[in-house]
C-alpha atoms as a PDB file:
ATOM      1  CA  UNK A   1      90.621  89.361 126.496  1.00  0.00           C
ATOM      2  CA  UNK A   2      86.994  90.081 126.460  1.00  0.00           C
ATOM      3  CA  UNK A   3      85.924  93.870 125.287  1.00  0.00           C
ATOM      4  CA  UNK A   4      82.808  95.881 125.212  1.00  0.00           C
ATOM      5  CA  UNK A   5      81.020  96.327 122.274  1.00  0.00           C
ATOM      6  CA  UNK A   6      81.899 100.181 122.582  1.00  0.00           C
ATOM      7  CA  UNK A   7      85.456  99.438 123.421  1.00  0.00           C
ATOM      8  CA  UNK A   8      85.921  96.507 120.848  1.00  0.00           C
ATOM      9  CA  UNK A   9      84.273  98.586 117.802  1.00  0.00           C
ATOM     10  CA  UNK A  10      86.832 101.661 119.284  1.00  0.00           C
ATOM     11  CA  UNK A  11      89.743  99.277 119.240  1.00  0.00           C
ATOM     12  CA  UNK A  12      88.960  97.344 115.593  1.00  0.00           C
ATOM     13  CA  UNK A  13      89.593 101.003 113.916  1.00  0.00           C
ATOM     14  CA  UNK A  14      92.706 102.433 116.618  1.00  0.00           C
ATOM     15  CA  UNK A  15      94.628  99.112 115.097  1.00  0.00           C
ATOM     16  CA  UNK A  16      93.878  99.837 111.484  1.00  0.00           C
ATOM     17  CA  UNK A  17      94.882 103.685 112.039  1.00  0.00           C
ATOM     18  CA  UNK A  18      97.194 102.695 114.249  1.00  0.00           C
ATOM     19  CA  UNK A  19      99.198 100.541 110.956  1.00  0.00           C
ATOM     20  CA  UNK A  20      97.716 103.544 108.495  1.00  0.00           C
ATOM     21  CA  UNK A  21      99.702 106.595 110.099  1.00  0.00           C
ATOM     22  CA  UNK A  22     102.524 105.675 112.785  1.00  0.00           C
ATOM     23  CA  UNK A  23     106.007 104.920 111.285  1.00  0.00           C
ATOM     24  CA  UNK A  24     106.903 101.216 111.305  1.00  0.00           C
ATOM     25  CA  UNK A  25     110.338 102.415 112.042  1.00  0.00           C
ATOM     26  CA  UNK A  26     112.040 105.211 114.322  1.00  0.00           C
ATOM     27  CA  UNK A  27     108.764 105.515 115.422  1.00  0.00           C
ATOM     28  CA  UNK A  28     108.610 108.552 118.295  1.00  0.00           C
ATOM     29  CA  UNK A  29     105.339 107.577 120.195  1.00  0.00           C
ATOM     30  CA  UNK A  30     103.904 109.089 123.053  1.00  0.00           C
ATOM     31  CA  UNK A  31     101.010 107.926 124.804  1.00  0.00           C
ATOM     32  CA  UNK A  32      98.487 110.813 127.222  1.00  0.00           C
ATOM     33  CA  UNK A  33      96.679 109.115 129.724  1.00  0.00           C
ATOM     34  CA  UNK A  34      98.087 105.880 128.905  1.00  0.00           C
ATOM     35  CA  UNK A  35      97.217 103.792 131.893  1.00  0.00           C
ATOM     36  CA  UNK A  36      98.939 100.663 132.414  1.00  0.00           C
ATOM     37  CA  UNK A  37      99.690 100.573 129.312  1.00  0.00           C
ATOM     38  CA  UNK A  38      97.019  98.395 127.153  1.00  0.00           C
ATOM     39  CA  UNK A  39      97.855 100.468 123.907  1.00  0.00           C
ATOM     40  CA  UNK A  40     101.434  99.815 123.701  1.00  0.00           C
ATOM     41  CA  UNK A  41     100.168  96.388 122.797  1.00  0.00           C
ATOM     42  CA  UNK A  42      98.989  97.629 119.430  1.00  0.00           C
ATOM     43  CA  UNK A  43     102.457  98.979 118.629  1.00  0.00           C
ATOM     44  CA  UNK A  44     104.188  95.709 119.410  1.00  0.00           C
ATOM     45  CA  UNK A  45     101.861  93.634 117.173  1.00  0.00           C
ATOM     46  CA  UNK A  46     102.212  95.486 114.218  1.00  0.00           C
ATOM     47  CA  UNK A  47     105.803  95.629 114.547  1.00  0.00           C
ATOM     48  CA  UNK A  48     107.050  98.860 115.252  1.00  0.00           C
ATOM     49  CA  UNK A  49     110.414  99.819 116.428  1.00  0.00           C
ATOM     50  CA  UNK A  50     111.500 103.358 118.272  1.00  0.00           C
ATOM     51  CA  UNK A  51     110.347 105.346 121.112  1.00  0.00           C
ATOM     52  CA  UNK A  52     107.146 104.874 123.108  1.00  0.00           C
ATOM     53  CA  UNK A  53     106.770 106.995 125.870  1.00  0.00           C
ATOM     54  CA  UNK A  54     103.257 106.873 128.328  1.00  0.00           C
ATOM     55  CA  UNK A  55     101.992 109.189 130.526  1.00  0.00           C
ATOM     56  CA  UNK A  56      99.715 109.301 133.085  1.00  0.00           C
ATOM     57  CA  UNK A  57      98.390 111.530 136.217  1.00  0.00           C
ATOM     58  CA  UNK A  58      99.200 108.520 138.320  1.00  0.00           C
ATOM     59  CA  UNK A  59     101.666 105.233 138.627  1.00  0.00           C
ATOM     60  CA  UNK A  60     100.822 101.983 137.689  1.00  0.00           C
ATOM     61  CA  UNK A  61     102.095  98.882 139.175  1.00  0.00           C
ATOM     62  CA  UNK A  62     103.147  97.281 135.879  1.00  0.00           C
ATOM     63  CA  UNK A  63     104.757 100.279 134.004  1.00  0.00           C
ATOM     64  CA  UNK A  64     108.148  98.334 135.373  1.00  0.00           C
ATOM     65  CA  UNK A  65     106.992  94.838 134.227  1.00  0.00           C
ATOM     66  CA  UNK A  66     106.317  95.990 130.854  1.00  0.00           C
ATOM     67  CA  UNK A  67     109.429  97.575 130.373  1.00  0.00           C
ATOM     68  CA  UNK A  68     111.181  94.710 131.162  1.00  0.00           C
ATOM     69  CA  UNK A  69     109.138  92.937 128.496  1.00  0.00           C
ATOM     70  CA  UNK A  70     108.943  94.709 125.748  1.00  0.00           C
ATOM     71  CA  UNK A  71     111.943  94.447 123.295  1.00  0.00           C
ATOM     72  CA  UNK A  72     110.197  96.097 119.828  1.00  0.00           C
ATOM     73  CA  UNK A  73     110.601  99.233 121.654  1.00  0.00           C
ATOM     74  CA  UNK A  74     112.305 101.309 123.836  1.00  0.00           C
ATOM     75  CA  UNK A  75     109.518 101.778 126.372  1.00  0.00           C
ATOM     76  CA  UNK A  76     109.129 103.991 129.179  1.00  0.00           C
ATOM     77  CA  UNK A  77     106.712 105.695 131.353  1.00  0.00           C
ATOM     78  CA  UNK A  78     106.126 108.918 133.135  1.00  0.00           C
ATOM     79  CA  UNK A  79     104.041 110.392 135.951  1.00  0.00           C
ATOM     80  CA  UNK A  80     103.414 113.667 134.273  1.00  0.00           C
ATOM     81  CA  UNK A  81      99.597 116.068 133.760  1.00  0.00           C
ATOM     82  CA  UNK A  82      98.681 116.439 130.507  1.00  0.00           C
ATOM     83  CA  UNK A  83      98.092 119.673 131.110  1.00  0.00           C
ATOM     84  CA  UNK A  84     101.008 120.470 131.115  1.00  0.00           C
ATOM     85  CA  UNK A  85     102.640 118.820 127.895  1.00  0.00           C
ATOM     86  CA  UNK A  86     105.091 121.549 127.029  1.00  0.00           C
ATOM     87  CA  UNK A  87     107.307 120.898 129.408  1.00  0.00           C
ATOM     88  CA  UNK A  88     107.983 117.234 128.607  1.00  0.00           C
ATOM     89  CA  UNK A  89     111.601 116.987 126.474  1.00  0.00           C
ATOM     90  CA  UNK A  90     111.935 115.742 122.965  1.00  0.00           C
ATOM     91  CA  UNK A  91     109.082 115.873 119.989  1.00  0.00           C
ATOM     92  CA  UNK A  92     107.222 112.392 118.427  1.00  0.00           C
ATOM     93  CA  UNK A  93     105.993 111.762 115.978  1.00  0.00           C
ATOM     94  CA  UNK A  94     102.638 110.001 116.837  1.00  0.00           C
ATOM     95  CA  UNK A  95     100.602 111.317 119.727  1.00  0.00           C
ATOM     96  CA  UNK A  96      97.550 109.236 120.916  1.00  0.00           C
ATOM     97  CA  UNK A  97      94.685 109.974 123.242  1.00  0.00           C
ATOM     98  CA  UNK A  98      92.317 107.275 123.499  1.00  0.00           C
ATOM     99  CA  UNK A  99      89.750 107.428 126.161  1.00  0.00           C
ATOM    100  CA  UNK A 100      91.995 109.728 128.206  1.00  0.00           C
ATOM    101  CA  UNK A 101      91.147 113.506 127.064  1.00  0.00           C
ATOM    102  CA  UNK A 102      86.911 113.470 128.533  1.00  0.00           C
ATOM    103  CA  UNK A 103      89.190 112.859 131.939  1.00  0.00           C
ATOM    104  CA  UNK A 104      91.198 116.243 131.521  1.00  0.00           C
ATOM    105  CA  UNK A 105      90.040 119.405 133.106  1.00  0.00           C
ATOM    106  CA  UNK A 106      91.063 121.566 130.200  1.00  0.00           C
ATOM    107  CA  UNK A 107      90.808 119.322 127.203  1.00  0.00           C
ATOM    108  CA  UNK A 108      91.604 122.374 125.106  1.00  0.00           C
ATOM    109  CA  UNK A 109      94.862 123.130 126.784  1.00  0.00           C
ATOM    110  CA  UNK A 110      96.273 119.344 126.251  1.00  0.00           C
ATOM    111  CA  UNK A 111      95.098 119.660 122.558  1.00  0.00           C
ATOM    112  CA  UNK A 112      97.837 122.501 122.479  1.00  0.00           C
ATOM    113  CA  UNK A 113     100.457 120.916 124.389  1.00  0.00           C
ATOM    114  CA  UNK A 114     100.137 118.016 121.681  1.00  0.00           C
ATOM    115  CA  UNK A 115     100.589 119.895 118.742  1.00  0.00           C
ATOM    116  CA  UNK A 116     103.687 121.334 120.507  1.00  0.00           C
ATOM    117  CA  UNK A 117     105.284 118.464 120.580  1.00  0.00           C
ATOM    118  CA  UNK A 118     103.841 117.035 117.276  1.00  0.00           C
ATOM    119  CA  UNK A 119     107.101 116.839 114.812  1.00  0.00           C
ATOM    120  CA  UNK A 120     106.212 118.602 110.957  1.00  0.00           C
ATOM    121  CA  UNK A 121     104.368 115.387 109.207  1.00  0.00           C
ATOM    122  CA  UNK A 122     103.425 113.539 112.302  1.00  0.00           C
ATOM    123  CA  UNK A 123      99.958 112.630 113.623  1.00  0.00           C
ATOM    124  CA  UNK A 124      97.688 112.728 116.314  1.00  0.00           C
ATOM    125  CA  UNK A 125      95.501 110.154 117.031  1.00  0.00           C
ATOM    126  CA  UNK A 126      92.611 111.053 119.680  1.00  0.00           C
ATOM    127  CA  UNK A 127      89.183 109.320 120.786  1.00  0.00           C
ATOM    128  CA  UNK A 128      85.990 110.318 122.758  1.00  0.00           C
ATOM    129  CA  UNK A 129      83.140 109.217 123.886  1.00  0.00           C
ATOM    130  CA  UNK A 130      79.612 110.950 122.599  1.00  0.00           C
ATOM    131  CA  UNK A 131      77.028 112.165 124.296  1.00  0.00           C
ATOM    132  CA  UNK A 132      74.795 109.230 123.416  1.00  0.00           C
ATOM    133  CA  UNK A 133      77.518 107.549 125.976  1.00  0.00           C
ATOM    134  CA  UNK A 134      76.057 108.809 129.210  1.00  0.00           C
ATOM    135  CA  UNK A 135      72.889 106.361 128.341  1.00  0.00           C
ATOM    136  CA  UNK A 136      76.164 103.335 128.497  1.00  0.00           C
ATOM    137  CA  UNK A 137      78.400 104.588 131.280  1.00  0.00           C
ATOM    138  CA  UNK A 138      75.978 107.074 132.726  1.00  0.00           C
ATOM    139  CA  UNK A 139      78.465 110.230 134.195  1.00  0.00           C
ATOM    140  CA  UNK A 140      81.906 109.827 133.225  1.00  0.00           C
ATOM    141  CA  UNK A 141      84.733 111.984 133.009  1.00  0.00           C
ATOM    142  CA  UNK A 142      84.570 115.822 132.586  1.00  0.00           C
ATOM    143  CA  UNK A 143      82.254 115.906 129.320  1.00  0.00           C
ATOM    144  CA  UNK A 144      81.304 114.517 126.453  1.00  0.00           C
ATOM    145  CA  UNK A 145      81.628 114.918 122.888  1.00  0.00           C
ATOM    146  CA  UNK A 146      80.034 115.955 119.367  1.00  0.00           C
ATOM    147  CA  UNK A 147      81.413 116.914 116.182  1.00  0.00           C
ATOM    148  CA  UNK A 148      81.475 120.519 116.125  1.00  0.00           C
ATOM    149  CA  UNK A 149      83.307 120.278 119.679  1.00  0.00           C
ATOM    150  CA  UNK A 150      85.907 118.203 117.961  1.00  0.00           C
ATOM    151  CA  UNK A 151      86.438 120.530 115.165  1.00  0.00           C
ATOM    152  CA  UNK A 152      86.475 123.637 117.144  1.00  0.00           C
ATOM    153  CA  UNK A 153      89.234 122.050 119.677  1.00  0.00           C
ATOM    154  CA  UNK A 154      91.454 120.485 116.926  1.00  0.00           C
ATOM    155  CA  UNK A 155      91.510 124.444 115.276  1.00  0.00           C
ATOM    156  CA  UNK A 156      91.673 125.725 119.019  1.00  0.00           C
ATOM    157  CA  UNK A 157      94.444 123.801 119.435  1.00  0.00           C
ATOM    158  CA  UNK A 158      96.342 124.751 115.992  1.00  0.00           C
ATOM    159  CA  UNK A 159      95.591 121.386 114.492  1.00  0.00           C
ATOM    160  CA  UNK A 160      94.098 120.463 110.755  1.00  0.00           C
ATOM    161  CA  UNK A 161      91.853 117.019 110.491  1.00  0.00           C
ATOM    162  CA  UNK A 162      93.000 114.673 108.341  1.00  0.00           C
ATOM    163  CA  UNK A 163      90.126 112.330 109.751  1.00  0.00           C
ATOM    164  CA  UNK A 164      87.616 112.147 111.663  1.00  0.00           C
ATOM    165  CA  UNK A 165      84.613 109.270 111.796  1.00  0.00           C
ATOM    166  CA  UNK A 166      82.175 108.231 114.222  1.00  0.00           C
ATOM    167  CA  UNK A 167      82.756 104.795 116.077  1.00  0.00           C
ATOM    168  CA  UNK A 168      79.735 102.635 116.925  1.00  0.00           C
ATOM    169  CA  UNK A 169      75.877 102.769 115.565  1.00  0.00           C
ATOM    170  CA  UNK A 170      72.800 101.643 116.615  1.00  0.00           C
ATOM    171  CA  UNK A 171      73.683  98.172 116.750  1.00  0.00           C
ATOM    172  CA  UNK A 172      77.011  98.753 119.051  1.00  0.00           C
ATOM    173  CA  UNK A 173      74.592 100.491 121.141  1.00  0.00           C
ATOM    174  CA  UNK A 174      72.280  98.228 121.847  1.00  0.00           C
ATOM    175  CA  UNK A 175      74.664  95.192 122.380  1.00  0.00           C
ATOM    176  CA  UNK A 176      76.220  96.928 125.056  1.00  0.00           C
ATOM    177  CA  UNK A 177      73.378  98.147 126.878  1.00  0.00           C
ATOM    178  CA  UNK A 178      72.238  94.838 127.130  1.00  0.00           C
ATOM    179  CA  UNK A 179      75.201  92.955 127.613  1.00  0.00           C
ATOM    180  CA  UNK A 180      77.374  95.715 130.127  1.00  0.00           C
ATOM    181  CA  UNK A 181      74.899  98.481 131.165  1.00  0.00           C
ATOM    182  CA  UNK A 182      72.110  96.817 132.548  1.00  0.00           C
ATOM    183  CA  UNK A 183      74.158  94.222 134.291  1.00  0.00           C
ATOM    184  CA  UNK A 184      77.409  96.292 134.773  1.00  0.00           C
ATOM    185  CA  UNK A 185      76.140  99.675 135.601  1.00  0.00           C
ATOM    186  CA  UNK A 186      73.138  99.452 136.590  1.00  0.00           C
ATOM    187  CA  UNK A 187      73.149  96.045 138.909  1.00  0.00           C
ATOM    188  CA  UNK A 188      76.417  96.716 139.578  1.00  0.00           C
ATOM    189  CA  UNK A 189      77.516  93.111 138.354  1.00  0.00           C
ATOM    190  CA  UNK A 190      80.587  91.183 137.842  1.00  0.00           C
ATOM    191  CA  UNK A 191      80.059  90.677 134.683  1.00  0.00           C
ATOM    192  CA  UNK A 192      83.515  89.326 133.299  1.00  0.00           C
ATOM    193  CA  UNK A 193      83.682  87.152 135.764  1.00  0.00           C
ATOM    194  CA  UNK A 194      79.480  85.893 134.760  1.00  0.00           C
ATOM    195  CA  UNK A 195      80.546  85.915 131.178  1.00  0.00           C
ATOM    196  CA  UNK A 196      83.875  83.668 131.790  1.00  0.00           C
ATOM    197  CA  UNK A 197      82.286  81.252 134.075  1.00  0.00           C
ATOM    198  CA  UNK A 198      79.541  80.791 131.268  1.00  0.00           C
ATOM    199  CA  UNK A 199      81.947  80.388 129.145  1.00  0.00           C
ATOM    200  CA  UNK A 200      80.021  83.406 126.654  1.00  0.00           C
ATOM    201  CA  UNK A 201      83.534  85.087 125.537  1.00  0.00           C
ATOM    202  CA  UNK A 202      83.357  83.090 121.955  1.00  0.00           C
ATOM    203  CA  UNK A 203      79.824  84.058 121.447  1.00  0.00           C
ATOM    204  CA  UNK A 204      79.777  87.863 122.411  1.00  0.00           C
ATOM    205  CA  UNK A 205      82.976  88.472 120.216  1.00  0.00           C
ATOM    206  CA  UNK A 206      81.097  86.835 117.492  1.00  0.00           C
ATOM    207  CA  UNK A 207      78.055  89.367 118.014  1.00  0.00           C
ATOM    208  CA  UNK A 208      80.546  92.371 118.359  1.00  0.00           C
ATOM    209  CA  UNK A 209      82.372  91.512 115.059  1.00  0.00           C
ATOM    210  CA  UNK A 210      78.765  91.107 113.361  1.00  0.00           C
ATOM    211  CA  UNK A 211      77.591  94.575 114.898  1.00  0.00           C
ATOM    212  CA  UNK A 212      80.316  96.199 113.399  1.00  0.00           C
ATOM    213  CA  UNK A 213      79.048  95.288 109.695  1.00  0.00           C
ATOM    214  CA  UNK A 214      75.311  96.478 111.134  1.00  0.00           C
ATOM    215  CA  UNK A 215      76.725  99.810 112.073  1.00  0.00           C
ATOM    216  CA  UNK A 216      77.798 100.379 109.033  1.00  0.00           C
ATOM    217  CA  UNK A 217      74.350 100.059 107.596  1.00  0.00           C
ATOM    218  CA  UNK A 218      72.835 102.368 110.353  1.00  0.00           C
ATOM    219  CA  UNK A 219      75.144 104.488 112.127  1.00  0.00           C
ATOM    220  CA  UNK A 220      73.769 106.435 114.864  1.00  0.00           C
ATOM    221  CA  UNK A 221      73.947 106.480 118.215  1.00  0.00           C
ATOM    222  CA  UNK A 222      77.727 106.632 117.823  1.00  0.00           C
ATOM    223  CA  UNK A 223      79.112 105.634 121.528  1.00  0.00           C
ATOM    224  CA  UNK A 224      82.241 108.110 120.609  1.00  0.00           C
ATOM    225  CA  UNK A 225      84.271 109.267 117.900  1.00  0.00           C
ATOM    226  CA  UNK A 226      88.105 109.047 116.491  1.00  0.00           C
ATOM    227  CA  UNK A 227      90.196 111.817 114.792  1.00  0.00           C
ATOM    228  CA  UNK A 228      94.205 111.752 112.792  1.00  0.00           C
ATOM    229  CA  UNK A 229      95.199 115.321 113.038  1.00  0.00           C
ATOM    230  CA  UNK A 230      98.042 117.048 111.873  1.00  0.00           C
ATOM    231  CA  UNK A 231      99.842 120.413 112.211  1.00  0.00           C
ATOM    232  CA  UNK A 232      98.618 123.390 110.439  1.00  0.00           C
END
């Protein structure tokens, strides 16, 4: 499937953290603002077995077809508002947030509801976009992020950082500007459907793998940021 640069660069490190700090077995996962699912991917191909539960504000149309296909784990899904976390039953283990907490009204009260259902040694895994990210997607979501916002919500919410890093650079950046803003956002293109009938998929993954090793090199204008956190 063909990615963004922003979103491929954010996805490379959620696998690797993804294998780093969730259990690879009686794994208790639960997924805020999980969509139709895409992440629950991840868990499957690195093999875990448990619990994955995903939330959303709204139904999907495949939450059934997944569950139905997914044997690793015991999946299931949930209209429920992340605002509201403390009233869902059980505690996990691993909590993620990816791309899902700049869409919350009161960022600060899911960060809370997270930790209460974060078990002693598990981990929370959240991303968010930066505000060099309105220049990509222009206005998005409630807000945008910077470090000290990060820090001061993760301690708002009760948690400790175990890590935190920025995800992108300069070269990220500019690769999707070119490729996904200008076309995407701001001709208001097609421009999966341009790139597959060109047949461009090989070639812009090769360019989004090679930006990663630039952004190493220089990394600023981070398109968002990625944090484990942990119980205090």
């Amino acid at each position: 499937m063909l990615e963004s640069p922003v979103r491929f660069t954010t996805n490379h490190v959620v696998r690797q953290l993804i294998k780093r700090y969730c259990r690879k077995n009686n794994a208790s996962i639960l997924d805020v603002g999980c969509g139709k699912g895409y992440y629950l991917n991840y868990f499957v191909a690195e093999g875990i077995r448990g619990k994955y539960l995903g939330i959303d504000i709204k139904e999907y149309n495949n939450w059934h077809r997944i569950k139905t296909e997914v044997n690793e784990l015991e999946v299931s899904f949930k209209v429920h508002d992340a605002q509201s976390l403390e009233t869902l039953k059980g505690r996990f283990n691993f909590i993620c947030s990816i791309q899902s907490l700049e869409h919350i009204a009161d960022d600060e009260k899911a960060g809370k509801g997270m930790r209460t259902l974060l078990q002693d040694r598990g981990h929370i895994l959240i991303t968010v976009p930066s505000k060099y990210s309105y220049f990509l997607y222009g206005r998005h979501g409630y807000r945008r992020y910077n470090l000290l916002r990060i820090k001061e919500l993760t301690n708002q919410s009760g948690l400790s950082i175990e890590e935190l890093m920025k995800l992108g650079g300069i070269a990220t950046f500019m690769l999707h500007f070119i490729l996904w803003t200008i076309p995407a956002v701001i001709f208001r293109l097609k421009i999966w459907i341009t790139y597959k009938r060109l047949r461009l998929r090989r070639f812009i993954q090769k360019m989004e793998s090679l930006v990663i090793k630039v952004d190493k090199i220089c990394p600023w204008l981070e398109g968002g940021y990625i944090v484990i956190c942990k119980g205090k």
